[in-house]
Structure formats: structure tokens, C-alpha cells
PDB file of N, CA and C in Angstrom:
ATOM      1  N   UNK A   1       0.821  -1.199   0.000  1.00  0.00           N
ATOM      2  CA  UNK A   1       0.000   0.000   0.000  1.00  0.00           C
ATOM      3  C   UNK A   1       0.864   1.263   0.000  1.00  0.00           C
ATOM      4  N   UNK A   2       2.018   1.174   1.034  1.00  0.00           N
ATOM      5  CA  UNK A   2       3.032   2.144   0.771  1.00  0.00           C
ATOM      6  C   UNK A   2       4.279   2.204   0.732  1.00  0.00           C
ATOM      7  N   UNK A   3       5.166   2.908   0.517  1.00  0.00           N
ATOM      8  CA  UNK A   3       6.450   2.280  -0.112  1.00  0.00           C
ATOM      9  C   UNK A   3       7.101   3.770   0.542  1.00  0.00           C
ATOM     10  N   UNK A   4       8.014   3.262   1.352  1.00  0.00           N
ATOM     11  CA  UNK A   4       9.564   4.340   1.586  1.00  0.00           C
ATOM     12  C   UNK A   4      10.238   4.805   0.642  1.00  0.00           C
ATOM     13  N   UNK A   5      10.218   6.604   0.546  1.00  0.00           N
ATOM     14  CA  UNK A   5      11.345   6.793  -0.942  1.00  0.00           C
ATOM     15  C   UNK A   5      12.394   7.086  -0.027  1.00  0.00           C
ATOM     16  N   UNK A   6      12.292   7.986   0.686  1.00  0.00           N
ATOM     17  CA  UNK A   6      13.096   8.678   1.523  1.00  0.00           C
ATOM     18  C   UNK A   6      12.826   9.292   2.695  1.00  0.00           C
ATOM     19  N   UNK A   7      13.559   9.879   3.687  1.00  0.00           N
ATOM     20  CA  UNK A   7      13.370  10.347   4.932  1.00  0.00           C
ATOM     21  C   UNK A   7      12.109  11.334   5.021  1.00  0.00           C
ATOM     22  N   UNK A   8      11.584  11.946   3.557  1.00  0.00           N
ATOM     23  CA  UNK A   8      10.884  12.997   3.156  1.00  0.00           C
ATOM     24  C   UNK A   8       9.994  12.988   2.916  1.00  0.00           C
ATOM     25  N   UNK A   9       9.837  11.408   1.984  1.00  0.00           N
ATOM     26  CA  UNK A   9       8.532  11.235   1.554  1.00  0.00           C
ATOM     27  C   UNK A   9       8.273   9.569   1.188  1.00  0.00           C
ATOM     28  N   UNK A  10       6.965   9.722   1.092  1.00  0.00           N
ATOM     29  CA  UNK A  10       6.557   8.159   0.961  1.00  0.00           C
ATOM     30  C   UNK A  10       5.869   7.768  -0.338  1.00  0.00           C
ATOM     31  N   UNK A  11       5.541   6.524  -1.208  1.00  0.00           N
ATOM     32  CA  UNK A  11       4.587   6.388  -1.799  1.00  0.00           C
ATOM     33  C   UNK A  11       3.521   6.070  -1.874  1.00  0.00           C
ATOM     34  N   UNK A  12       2.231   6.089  -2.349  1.00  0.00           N
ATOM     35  CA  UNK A  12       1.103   5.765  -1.854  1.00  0.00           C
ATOM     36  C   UNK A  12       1.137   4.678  -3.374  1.00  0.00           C
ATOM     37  N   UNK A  13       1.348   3.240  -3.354  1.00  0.00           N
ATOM     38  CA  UNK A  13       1.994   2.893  -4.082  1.00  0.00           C
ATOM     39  C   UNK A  13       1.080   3.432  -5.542  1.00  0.00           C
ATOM     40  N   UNK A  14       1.437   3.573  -6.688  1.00  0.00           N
ATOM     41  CA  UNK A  14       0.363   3.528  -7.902  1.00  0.00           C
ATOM     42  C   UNK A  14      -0.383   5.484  -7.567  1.00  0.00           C
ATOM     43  N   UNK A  15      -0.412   5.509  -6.704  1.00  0.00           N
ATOM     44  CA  UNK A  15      -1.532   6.630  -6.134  1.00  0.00           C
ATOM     45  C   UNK A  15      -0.233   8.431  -6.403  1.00  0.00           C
ATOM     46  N   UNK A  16       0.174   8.077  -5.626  1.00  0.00           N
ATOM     47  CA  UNK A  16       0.899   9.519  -5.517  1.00  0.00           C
ATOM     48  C   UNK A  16       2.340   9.522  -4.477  1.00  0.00           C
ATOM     49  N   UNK A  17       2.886  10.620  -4.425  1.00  0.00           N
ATOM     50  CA  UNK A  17       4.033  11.009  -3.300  1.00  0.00           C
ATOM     51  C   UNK A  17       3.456  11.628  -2.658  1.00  0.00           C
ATOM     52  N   UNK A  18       3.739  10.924  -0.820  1.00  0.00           N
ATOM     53  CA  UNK A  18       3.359  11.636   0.128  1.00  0.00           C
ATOM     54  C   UNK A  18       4.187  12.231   0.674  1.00  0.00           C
ATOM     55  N   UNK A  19       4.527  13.814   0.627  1.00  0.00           N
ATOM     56  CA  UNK A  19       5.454  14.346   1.683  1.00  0.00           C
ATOM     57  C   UNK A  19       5.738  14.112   3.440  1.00  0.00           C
ATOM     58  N   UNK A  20       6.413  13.967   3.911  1.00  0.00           N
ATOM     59  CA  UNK A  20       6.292  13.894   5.601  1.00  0.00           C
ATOM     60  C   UNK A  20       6.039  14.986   6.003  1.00  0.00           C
ATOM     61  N   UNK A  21       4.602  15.257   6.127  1.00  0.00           N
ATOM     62  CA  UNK A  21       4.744  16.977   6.762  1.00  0.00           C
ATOM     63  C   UNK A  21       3.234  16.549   7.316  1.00  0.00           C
ATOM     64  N   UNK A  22       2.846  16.983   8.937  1.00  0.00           N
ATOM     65  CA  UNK A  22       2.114  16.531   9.826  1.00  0.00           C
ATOM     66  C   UNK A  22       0.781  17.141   9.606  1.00  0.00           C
ATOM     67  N   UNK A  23       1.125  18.098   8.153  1.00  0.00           N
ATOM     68  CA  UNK A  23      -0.587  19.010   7.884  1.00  0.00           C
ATOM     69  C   UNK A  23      -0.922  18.625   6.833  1.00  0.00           C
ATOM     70  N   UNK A  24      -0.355  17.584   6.121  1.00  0.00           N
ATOM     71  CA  UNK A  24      -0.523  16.851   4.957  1.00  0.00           C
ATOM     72  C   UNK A  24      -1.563  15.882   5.263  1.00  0.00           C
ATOM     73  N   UNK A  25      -2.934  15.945   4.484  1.00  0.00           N
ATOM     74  CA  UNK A  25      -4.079  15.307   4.882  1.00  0.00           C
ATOM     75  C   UNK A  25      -3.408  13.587   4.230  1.00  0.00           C
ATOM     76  N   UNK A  26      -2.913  13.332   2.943  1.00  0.00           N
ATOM     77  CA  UNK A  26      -2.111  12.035   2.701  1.00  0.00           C
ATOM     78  C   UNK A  26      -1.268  11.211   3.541  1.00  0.00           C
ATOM     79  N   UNK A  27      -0.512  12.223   4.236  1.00  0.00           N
ATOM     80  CA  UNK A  27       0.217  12.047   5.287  1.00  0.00           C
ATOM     81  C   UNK A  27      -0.511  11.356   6.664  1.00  0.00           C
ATOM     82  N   UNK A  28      -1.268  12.136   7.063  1.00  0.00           N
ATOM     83  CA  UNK A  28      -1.827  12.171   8.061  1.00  0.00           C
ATOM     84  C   UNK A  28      -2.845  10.697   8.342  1.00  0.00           C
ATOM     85  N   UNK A  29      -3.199  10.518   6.656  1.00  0.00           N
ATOM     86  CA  UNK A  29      -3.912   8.858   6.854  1.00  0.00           C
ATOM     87  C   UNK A  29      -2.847   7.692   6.631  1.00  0.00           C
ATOM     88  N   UNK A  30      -1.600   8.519   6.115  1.00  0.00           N
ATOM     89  CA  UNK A  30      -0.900   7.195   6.346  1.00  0.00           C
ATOM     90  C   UNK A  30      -0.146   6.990   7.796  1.00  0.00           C
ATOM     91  N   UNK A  31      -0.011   7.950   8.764  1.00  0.00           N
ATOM     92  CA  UNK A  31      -0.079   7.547  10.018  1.00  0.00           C
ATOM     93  C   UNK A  31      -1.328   6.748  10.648  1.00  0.00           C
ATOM     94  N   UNK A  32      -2.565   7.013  10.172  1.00  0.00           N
ATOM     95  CA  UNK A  32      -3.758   6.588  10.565  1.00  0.00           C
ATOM     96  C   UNK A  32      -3.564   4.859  10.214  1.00  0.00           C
ATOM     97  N   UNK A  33      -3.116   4.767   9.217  1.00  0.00           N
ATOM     98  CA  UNK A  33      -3.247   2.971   8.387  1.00  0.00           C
ATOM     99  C   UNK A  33      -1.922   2.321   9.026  1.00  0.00           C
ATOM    100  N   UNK A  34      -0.785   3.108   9.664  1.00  0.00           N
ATOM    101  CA  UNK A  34       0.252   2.210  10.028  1.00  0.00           C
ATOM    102  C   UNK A  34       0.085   2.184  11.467  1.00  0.00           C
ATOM    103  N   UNK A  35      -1.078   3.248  12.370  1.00  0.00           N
ATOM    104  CA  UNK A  35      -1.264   2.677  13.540  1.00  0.00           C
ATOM    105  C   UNK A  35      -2.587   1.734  13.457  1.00  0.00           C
ATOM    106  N   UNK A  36      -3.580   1.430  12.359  1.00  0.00           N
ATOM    107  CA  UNK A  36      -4.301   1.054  12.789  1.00  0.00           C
ATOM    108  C   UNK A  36      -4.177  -0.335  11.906  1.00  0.00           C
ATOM    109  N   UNK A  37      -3.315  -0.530  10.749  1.00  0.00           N
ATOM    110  CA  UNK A  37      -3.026  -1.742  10.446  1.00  0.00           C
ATOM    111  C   UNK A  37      -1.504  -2.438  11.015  1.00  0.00           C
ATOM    112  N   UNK A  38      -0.275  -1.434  11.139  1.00  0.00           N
ATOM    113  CA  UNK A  38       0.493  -2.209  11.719  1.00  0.00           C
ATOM    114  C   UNK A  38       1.329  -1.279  10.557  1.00  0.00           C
ATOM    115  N   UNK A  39       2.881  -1.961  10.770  1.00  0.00           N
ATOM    116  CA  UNK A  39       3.714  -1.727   9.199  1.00  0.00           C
ATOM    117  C   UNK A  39       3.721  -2.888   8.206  1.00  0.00           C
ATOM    118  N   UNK A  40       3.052  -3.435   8.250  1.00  0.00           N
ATOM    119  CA  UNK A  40       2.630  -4.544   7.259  1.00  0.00           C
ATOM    120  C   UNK A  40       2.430  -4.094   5.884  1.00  0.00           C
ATOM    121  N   UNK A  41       1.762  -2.717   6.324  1.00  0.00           N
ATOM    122  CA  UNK A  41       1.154  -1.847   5.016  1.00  0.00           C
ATOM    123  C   UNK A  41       2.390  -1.456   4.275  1.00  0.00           C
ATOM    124  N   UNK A  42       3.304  -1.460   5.105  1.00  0.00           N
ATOM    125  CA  UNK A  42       4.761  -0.499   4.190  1.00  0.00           C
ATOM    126  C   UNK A  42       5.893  -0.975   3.988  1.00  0.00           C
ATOM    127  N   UNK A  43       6.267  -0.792   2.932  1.00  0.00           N
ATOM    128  CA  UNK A  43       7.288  -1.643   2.816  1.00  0.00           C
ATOM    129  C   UNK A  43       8.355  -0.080   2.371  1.00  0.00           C
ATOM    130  N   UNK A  44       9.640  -0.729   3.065  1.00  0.00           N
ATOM    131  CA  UNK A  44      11.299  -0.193   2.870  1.00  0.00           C
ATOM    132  C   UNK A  44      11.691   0.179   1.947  1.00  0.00           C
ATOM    133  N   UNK A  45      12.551   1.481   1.969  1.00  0.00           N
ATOM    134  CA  UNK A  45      12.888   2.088   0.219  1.00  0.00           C
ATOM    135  C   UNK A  45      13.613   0.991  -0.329  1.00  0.00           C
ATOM    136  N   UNK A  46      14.165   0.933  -1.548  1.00  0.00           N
ATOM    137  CA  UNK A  46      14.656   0.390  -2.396  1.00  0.00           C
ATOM    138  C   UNK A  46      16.394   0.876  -2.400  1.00  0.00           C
ATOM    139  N   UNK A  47      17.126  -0.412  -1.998  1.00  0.00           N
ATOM    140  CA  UNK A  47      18.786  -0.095  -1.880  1.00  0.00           C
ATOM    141  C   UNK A  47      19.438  -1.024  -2.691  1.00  0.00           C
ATOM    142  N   UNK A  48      20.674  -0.328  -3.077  1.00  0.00           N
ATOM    143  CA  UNK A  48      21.507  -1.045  -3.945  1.00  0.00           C
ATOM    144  C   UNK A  48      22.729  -1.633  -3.335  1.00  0.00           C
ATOM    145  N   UNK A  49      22.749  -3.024  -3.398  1.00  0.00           N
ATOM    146  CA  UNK A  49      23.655  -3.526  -2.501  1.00  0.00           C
ATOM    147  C   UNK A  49      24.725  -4.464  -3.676  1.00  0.00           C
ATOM    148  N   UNK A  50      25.860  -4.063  -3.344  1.00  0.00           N
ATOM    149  CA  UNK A  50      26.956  -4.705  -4.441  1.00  0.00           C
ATOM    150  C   UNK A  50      28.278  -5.541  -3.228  1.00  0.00           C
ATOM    151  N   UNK A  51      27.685  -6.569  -3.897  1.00  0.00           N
ATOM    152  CA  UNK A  51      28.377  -7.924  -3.292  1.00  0.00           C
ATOM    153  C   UNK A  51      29.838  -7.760  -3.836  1.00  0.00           C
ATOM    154  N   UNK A  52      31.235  -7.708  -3.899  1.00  0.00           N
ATOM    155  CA  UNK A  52      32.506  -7.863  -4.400  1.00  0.00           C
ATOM    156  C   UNK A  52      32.144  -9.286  -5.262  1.00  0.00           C
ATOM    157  N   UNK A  53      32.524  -8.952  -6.542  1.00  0.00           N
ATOM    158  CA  UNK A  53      32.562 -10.857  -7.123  1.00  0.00           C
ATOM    159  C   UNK A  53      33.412 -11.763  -6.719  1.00  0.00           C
ATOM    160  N   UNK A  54      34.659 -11.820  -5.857  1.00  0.00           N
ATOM    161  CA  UNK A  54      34.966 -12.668  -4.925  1.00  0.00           C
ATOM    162  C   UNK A  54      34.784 -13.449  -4.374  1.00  0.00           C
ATOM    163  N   UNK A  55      33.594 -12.313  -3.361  1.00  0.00           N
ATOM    164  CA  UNK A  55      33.103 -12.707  -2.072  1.00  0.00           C
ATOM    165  C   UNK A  55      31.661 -13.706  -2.551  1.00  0.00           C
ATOM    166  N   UNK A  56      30.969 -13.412  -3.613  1.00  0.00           N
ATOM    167  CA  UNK A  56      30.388 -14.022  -4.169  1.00  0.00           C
ATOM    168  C   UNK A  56      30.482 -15.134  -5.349  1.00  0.00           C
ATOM    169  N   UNK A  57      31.741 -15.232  -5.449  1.00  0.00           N
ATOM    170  CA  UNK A  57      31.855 -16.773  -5.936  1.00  0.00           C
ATOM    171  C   UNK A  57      32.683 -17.233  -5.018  1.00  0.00           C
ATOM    172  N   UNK A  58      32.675 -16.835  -3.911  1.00  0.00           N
ATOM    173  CA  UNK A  58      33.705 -17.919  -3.136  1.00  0.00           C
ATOM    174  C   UNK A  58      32.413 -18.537  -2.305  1.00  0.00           C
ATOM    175  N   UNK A  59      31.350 -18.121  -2.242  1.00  0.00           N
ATOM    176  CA  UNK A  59      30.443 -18.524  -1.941  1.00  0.00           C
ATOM    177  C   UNK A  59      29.736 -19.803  -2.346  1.00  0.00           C
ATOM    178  N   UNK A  60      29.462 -19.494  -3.675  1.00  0.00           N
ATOM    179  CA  UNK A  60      28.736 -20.794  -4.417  1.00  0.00           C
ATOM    180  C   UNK A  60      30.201 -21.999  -5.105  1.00  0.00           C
ATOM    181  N   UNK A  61      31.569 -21.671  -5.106  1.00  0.00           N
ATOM    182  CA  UNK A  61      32.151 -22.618  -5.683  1.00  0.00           C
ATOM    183  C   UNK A  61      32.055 -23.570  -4.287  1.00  0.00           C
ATOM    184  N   UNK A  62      32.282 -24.910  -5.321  1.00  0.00           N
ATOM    185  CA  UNK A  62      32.366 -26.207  -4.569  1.00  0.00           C
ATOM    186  C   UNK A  62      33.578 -25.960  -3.518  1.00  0.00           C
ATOM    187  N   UNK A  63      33.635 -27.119  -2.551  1.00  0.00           N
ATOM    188  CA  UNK A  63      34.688 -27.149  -1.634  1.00  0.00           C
ATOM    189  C   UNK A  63      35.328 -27.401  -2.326  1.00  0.00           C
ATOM    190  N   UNK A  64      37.177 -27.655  -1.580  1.00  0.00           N
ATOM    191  CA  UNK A  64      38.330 -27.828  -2.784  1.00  0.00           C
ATOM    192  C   UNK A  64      38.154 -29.568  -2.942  1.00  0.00           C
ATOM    193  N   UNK A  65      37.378 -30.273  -2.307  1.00  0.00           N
ATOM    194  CA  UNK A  65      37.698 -31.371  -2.056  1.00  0.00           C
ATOM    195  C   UNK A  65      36.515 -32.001  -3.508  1.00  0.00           C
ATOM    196  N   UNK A  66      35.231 -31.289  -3.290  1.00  0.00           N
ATOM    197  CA  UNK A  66      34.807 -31.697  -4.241  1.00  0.00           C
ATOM    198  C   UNK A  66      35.122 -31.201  -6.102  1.00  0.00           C
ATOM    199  N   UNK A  67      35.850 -29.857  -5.655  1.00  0.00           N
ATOM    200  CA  UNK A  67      36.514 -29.442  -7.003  1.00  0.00           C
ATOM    201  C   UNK A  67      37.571 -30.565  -7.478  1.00  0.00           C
ATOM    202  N   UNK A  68      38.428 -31.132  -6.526  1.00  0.00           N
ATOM    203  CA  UNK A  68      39.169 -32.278  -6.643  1.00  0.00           C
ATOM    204  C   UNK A  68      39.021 -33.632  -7.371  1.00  0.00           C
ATOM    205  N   UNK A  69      37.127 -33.752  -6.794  1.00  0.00           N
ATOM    206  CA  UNK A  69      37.216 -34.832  -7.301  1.00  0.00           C
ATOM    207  C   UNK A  69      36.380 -34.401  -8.846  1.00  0.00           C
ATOM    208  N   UNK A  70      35.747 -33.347  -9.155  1.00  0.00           N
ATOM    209  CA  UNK A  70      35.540 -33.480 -10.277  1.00  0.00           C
ATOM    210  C   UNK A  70      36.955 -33.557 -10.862  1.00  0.00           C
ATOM    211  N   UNK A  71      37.541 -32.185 -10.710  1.00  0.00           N
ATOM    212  CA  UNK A  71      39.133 -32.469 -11.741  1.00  0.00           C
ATOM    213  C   UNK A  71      39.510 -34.060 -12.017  1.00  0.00           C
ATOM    214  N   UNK A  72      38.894 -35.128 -10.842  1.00  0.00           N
ATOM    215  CA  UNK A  72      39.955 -36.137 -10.876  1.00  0.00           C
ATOM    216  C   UNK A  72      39.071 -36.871 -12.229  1.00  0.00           C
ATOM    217  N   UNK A  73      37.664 -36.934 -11.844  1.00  0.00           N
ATOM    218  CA  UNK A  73      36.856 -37.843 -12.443  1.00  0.00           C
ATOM    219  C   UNK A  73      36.674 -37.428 -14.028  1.00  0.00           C
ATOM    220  N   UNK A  74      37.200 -35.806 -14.555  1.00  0.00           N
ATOM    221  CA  UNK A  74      37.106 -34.773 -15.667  1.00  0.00           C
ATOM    222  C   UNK A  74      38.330 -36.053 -16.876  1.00  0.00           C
ATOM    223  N   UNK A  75      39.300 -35.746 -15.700  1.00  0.00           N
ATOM    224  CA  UNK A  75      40.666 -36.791 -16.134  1.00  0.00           C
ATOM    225  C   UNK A  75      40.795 -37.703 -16.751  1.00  0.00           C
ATOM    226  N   UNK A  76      39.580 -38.636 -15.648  1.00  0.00           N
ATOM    227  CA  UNK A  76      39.663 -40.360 -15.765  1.00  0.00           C
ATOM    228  C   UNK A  76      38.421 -40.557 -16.827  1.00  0.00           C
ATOM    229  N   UNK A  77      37.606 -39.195 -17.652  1.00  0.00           N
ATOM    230  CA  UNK A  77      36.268 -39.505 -18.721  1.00  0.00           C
ATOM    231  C   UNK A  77      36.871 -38.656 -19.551  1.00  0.00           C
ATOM    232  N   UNK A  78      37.535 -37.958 -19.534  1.00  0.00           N
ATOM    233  CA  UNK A  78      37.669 -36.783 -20.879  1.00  0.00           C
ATOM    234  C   UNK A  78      36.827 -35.907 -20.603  1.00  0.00           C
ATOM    235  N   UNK A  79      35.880 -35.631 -19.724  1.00  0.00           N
ATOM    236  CA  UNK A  79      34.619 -34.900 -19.489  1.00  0.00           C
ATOM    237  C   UNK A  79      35.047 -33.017 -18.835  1.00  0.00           C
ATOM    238  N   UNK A  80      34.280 -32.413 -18.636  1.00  0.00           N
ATOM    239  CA  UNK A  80      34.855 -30.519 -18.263  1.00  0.00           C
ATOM    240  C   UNK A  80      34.154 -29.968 -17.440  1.00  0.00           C
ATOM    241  N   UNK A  81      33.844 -31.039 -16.398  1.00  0.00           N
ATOM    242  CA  UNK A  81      32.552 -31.179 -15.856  1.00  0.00           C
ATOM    243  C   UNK A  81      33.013 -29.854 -14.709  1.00  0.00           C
ATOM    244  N   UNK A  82      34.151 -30.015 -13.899  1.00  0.00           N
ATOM    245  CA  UNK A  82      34.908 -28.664 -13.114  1.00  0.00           C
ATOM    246  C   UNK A  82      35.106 -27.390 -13.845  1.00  0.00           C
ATOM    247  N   UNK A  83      35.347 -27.538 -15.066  1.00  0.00           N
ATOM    248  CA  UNK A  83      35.567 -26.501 -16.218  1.00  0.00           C
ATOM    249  C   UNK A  83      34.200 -25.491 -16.391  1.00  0.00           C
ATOM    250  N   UNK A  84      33.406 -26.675 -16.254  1.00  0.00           N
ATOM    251  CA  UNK A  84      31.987 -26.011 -16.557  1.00  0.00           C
ATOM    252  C   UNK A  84      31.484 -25.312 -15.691  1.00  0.00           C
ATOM    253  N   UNK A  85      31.410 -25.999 -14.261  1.00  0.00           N
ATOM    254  CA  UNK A  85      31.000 -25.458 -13.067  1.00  0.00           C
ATOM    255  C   UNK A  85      31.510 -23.710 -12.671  1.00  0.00           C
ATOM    256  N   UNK A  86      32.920 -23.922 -12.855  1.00  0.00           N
ATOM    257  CA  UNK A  86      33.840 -22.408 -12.847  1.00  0.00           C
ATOM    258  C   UNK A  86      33.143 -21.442 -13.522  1.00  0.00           C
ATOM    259  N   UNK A  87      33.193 -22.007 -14.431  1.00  0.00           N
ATOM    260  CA  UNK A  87      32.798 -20.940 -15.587  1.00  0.00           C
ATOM    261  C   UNK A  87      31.510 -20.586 -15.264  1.00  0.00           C
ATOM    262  N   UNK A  88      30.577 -21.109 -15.230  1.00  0.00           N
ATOM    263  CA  UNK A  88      29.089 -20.635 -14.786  1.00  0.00           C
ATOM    264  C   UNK A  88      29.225 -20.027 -13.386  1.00  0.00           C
ATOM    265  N   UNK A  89      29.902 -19.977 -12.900  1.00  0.00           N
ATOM    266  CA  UNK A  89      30.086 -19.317 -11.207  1.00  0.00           C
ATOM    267  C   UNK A  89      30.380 -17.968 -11.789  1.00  0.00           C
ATOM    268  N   UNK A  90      31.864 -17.943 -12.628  1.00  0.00           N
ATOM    269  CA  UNK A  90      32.719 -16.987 -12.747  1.00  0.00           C
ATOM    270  C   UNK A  90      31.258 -15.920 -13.921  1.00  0.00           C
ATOM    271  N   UNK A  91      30.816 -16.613 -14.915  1.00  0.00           N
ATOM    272  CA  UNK A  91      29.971 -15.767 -15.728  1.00  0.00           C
ATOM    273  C   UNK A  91      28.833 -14.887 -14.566  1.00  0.00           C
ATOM    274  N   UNK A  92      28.356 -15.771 -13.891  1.00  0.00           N
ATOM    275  CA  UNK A  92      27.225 -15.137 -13.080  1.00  0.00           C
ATOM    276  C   UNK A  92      27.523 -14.324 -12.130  1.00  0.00           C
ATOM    277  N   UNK A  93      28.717 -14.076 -11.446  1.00  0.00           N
ATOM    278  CA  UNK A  93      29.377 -12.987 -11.000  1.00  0.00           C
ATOM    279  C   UNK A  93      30.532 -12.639 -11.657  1.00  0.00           C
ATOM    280  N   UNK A  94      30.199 -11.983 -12.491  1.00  0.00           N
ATOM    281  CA  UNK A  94      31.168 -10.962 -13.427  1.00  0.00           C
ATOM    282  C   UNK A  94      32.336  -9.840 -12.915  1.00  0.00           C
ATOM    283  N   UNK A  95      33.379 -10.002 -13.117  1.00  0.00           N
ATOM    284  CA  UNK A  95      34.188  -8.769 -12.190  1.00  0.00           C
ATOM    285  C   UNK A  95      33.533  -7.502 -12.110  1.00  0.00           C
ATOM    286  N   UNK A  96      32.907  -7.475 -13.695  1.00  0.00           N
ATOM    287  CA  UNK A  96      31.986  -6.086 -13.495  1.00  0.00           C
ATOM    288  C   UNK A  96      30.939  -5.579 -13.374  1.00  0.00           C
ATOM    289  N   UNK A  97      29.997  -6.688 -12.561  1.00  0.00           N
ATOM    290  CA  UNK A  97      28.798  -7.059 -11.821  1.00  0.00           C
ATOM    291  C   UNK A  97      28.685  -5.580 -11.242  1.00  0.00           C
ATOM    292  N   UNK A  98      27.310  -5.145 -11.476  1.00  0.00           N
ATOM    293  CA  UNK A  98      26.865  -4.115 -10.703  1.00  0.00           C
ATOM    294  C   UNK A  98      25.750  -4.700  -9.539  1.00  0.00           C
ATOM    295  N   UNK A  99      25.101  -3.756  -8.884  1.00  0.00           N
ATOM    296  CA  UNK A  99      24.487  -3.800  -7.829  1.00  0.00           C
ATOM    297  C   UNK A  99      23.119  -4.777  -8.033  1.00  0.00           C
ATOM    298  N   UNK A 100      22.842  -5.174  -6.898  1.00  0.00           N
ATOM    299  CA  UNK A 100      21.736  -5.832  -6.495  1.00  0.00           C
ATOM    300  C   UNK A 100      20.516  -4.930  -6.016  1.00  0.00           C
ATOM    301  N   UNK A 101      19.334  -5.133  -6.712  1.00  0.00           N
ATOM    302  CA  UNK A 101      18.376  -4.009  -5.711  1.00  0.00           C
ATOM    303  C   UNK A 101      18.129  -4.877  -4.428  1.00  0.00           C
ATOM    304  N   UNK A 102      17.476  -4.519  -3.160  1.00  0.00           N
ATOM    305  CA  UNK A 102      17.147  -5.204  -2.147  1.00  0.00           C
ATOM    306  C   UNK A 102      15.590  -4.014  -1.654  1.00  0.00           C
ATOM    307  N   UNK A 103      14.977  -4.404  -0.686  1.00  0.00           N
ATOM    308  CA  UNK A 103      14.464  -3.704   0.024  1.00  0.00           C
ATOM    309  C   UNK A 103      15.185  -3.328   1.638  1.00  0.00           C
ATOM    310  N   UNK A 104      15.406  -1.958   1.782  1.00  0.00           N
ATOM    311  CA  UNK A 104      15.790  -1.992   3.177  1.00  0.00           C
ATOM    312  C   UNK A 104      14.882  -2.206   4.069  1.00  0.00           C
ATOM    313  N   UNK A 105      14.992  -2.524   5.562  1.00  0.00           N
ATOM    314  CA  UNK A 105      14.735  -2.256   6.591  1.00  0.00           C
ATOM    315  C   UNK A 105      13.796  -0.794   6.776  1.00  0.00           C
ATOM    316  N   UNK A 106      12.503  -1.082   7.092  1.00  0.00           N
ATOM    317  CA  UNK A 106      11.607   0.391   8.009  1.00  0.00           C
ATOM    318  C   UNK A 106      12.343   1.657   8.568  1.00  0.00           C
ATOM    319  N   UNK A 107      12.394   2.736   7.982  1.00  0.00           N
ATOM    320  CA  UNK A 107      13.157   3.242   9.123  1.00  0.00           C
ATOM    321  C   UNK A 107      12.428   3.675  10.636  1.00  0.00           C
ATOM    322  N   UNK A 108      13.041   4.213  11.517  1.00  0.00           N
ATOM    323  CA  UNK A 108      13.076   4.136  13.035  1.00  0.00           C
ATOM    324  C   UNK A 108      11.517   4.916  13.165  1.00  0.00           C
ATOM    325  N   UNK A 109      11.669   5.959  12.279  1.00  0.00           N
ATOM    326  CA  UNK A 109      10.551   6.653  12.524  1.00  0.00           C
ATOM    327  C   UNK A 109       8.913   6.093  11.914  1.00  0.00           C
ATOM    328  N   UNK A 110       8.862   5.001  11.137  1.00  0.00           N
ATOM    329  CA  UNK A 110       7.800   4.422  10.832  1.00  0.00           C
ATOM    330  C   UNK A 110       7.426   3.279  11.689  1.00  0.00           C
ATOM    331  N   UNK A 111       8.937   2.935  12.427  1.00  0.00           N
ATOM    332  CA  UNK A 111       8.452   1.648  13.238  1.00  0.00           C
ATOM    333  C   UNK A 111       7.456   2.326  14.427  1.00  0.00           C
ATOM    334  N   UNK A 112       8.333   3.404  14.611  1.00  0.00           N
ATOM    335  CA  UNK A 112       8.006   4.140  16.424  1.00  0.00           C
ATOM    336  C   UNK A 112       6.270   4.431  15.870  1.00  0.00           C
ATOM    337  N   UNK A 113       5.370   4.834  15.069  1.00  0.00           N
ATOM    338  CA  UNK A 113       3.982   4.999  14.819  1.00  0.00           C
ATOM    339  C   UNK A 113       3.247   3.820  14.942  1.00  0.00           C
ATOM    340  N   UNK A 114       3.924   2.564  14.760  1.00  0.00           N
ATOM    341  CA  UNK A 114       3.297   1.506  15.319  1.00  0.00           C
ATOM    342  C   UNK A 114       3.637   1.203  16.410  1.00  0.00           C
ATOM    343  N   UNK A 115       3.781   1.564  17.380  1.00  0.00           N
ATOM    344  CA  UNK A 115       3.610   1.105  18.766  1.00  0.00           C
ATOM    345  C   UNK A 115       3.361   1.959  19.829  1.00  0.00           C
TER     346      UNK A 115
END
């Protein structure tokens, strides 16, 4: 129903921008709907979060033990089966991977109206 842009203002999603200002009749019912439904109604601005590609393929590659045994088993079939795996790790985090959107966290001042 509503959506965090910034410290300033909110969205009424589809509907309009609500300024934070306490004589703002928009305003004023969306304090009304987050004390009388909860923050359920609202959801967290929109943040851009950028993982290092490192830190994110050191994540999803296999242990060394099972990288091992593909290499071993790649060996003993002719097969690129470790070759392959890398590579689809390494493509999907790209050195020059940009950001992730996420939703943040409520801020302090929307939680404190519900309670």
C-alpha cells in the first residue's frame, strides 16, 4: 500500500508522493493505516547492494575437495565437468557485476507509529 522513498517522503503505491509533513491530509492517513493496520502496510525504500565478485563466488564454488574430485573424475572420462562449473560461477558474477536491488529495513521513525 506504501512504499519508503526517503526520509521525506513516501509512496502511496500507484496513487501519488506523500510528503512527511504533519498538515498533509495524505500524510496524516498514512499515520492513521500504520497505527491502525500495523507496518505490514509499508514496505522499505529500495537499496543497492553490491556484493565484491569474490566474495560471491567464493560462496557458491564447490569445496576444494569436491573441485578435486571433479578435476579427478574430468581426467579419468575426458569430461569438463569442473571446467563447466567455474565458468558458470565466474559468468554469473562478473568482475563487473553491478548492484543488487534489495528492500531496506523500516526506518526508526515508521516503526516508532506503530507502537
Amino acid at each position: 500500500m506504501y512504499k519508503i522513498i526517503d526520509d521525506n517522503s513516501i509512496e502511496k503505491i500507484g496513487v501519488c508522493i506523500i510528503p512527511r509533513d504533519e498538515l498533509n491530509k495524505d500524510y496524516q492517513q498514512f499515520v492513521a493505516d500504520v497505527v491502525g493496520i500495523g507496518t505490514t502496510c509499508v514496505e522499505g525504500a529500495d537499496k543497492v547492494v553490491t556484493t565484491p565478485y569474490n566474495i560471491a563466488r567464493a560462496v557458491e564454488y564447490p569445496s576444494w575437495q569436491e573441485q578435486q574430485d571433479m578435476q579427478y573424475w574430468d581426467a579419468m572420462n575426458g569430461t569438463t565437468t569442473w571446467k563447466d562449473k567455474i565458468t558458470e560461477i565466474k559468468n554469473k558474477y562478473a568482475k563487473s557485476q553491478v548492484g543488487v536491488n534489495t528492500i531496506a529495513d523500516l526506518p526508526d521513525w515508521v516503526v516508532g507509529l506503530s507502537t
